[in-house]
N, C-alpha and C. Protein backbone atom coordinates (compact mmCIF):
# COMPACT_ATOMS: atom_id res chain seq x y z
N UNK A 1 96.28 119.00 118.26
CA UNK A 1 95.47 119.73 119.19
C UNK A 1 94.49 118.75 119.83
N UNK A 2 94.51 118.55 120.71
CA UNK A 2 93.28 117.59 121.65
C UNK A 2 92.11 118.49 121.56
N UNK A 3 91.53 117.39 121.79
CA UNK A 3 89.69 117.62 121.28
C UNK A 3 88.97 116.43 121.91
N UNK A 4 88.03 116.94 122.66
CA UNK A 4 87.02 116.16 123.26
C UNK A 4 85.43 115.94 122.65
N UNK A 5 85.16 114.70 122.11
CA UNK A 5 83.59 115.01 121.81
C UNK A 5 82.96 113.82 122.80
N UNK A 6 81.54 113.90 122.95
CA UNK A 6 80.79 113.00 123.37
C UNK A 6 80.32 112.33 122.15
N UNK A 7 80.08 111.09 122.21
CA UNK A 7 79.89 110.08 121.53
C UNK A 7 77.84 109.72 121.96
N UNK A 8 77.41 109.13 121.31
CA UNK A 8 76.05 108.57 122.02
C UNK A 8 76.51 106.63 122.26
N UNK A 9 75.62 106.22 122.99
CA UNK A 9 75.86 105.17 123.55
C UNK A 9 76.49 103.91 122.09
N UNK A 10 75.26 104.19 121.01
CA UNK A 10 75.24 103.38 119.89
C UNK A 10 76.20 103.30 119.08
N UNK A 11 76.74 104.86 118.67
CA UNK A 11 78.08 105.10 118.23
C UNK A 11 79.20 104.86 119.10
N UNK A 12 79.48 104.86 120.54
CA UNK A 12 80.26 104.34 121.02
C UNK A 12 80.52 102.71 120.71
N UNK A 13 79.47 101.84 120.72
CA UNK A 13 79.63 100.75 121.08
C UNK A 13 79.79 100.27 119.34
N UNK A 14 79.14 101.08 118.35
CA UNK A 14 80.08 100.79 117.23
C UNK A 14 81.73 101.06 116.88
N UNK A 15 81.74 101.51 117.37
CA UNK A 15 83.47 102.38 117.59
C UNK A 15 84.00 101.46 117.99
N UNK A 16 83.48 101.24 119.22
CA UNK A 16 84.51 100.27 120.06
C UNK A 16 84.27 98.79 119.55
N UNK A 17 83.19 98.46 118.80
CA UNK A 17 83.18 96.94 117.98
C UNK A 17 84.07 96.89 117.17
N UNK A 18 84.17 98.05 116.14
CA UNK A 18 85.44 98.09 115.00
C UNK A 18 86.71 97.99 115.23
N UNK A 19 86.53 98.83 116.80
CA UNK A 19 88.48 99.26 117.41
C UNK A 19 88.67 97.69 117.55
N UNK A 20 87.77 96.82 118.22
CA UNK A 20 88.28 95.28 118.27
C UNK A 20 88.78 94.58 117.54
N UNK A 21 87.57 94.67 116.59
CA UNK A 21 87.93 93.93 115.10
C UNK A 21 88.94 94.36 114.49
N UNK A 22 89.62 95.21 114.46
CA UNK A 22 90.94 95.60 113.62
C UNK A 22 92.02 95.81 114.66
N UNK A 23 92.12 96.20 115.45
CA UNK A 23 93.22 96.43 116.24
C UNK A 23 93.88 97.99 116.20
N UNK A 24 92.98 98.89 115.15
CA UNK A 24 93.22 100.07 115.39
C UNK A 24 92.68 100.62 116.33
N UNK A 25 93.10 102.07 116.69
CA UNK A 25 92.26 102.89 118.16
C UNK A 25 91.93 103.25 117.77
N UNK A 26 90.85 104.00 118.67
CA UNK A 26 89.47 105.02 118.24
C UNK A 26 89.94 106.15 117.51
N UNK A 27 91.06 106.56 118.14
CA UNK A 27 91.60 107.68 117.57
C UNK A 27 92.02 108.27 116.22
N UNK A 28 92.54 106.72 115.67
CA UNK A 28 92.39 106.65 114.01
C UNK A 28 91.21 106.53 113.66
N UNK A 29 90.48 106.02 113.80
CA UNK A 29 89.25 106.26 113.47
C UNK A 29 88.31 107.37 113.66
N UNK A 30 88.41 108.28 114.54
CA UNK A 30 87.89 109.49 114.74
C UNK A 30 88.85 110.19 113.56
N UNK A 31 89.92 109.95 113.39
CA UNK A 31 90.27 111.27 112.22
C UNK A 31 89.97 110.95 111.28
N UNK A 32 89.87 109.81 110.86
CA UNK A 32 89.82 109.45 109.47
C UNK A 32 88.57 109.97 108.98
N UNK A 33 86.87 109.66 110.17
CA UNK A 33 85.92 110.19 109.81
C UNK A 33 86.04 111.46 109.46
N UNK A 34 86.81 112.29 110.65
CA UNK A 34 86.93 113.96 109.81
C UNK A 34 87.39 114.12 108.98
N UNK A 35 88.18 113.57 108.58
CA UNK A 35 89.19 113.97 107.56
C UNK A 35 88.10 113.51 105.78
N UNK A 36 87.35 112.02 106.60
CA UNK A 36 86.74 112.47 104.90
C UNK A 36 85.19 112.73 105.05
N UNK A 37 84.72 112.74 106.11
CA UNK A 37 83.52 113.81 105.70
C UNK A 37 83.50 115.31 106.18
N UNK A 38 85.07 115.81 106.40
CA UNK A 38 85.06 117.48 106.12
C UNK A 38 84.75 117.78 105.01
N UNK A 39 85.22 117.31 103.72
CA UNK A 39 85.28 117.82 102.68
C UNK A 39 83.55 117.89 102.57
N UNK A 40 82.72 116.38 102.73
CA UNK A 40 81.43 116.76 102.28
C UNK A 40 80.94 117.74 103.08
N UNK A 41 81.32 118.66 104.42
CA UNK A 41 80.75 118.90 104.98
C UNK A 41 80.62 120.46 104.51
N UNK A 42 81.98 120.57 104.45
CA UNK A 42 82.87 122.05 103.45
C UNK A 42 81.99 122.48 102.36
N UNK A 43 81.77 121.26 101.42
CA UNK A 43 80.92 121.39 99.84
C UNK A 43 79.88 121.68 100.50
N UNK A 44 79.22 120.92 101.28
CA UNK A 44 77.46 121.98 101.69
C UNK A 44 77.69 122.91 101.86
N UNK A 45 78.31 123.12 103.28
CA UNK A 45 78.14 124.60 103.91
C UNK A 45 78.44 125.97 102.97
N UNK A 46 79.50 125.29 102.27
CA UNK A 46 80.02 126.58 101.31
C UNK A 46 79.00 126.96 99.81
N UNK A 47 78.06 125.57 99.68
CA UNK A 47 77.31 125.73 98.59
C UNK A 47 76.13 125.96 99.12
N UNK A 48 75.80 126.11 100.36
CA UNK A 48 74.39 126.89 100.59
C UNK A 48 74.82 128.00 100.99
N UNK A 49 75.90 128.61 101.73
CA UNK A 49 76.28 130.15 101.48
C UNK A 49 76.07 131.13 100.60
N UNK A 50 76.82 129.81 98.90
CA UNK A 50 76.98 130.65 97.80
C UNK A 50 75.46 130.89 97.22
N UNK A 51 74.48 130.06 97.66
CA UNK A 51 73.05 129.93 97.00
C UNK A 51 72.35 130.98 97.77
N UNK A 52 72.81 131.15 98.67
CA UNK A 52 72.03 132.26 99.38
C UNK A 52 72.95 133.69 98.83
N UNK A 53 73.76 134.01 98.69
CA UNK A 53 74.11 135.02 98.01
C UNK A 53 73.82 135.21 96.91
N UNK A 54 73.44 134.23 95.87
CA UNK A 54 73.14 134.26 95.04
C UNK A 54 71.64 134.89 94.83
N UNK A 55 70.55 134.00 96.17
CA UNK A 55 69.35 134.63 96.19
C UNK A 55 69.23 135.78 96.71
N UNK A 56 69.92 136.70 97.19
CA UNK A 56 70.40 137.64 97.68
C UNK A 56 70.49 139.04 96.33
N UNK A 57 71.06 138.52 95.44
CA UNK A 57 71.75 139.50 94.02
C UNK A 57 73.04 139.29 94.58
N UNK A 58 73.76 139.08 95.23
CA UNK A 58 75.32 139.32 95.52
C UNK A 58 76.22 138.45 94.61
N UNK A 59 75.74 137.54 94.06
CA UNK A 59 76.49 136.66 93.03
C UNK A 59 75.76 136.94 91.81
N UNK A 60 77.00 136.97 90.53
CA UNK A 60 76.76 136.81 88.80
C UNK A 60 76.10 135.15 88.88
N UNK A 61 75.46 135.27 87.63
CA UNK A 61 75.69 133.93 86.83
C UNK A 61 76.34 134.13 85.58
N UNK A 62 76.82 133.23 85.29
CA UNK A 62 77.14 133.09 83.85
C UNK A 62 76.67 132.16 83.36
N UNK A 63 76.30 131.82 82.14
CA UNK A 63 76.20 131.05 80.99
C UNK A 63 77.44 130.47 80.55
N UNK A 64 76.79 129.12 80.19
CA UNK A 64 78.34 128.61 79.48
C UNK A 64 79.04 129.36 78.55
N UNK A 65 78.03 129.82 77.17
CA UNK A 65 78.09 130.16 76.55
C UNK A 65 78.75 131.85 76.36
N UNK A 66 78.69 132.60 77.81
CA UNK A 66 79.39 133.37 77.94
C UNK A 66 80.71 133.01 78.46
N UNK A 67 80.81 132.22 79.33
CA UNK A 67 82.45 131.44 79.86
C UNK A 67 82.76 131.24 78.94
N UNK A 68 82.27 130.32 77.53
CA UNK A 68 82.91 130.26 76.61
C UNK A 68 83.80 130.96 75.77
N UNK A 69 82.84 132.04 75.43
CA UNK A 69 83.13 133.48 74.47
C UNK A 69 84.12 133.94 75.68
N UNK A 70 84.21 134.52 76.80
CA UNK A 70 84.82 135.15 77.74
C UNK A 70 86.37 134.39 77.46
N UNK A 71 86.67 133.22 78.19
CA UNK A 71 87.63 131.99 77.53
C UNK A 71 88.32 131.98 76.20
N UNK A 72 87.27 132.55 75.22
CA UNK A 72 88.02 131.98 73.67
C UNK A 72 87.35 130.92 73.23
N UNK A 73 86.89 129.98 73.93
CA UNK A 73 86.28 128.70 73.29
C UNK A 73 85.51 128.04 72.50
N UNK A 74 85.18 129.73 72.10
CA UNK A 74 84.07 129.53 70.86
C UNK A 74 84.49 128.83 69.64
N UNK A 75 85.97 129.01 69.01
CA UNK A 75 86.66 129.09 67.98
C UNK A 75 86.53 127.21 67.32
């Protein structure tokens, strides 16, 4: 799927220093950034969701100690 972003001047001209130095295109390099800071981006967003539901009442907690017993793992 094509996708357009704007870049700022600084990040361009780092982009385009690296695309030199290696001989890869921007383009690998634009995915690669998504590809590995989605995940950190995923773990926030989804762990301040869950914290706010949580401050909310909408989420349990558990205790280890009940996961445990719940599990079996007491034994």
């Amino acid at each position: 799927m094509p996708t357009s972003i704007r870049l700022d001047p600084e990040t361009e001209k780092r982009l385009d220093h690296l695309v030199a130095r290696t001989g890869r295109t921007k383009a690998y390099y634009l995915r690669e950034l998504i590809a590995r800071g989605l995940e950190d981006i995923e773990d926030y967003y989804l762990a301040t969701d869950a914290l706010e539901r949580l401050r909310k009442g909408e989420e349990q907690i558990h205790s280890s100690a009940e996961v445990r017993k719940e599990l079996g793992l007491d034994n």
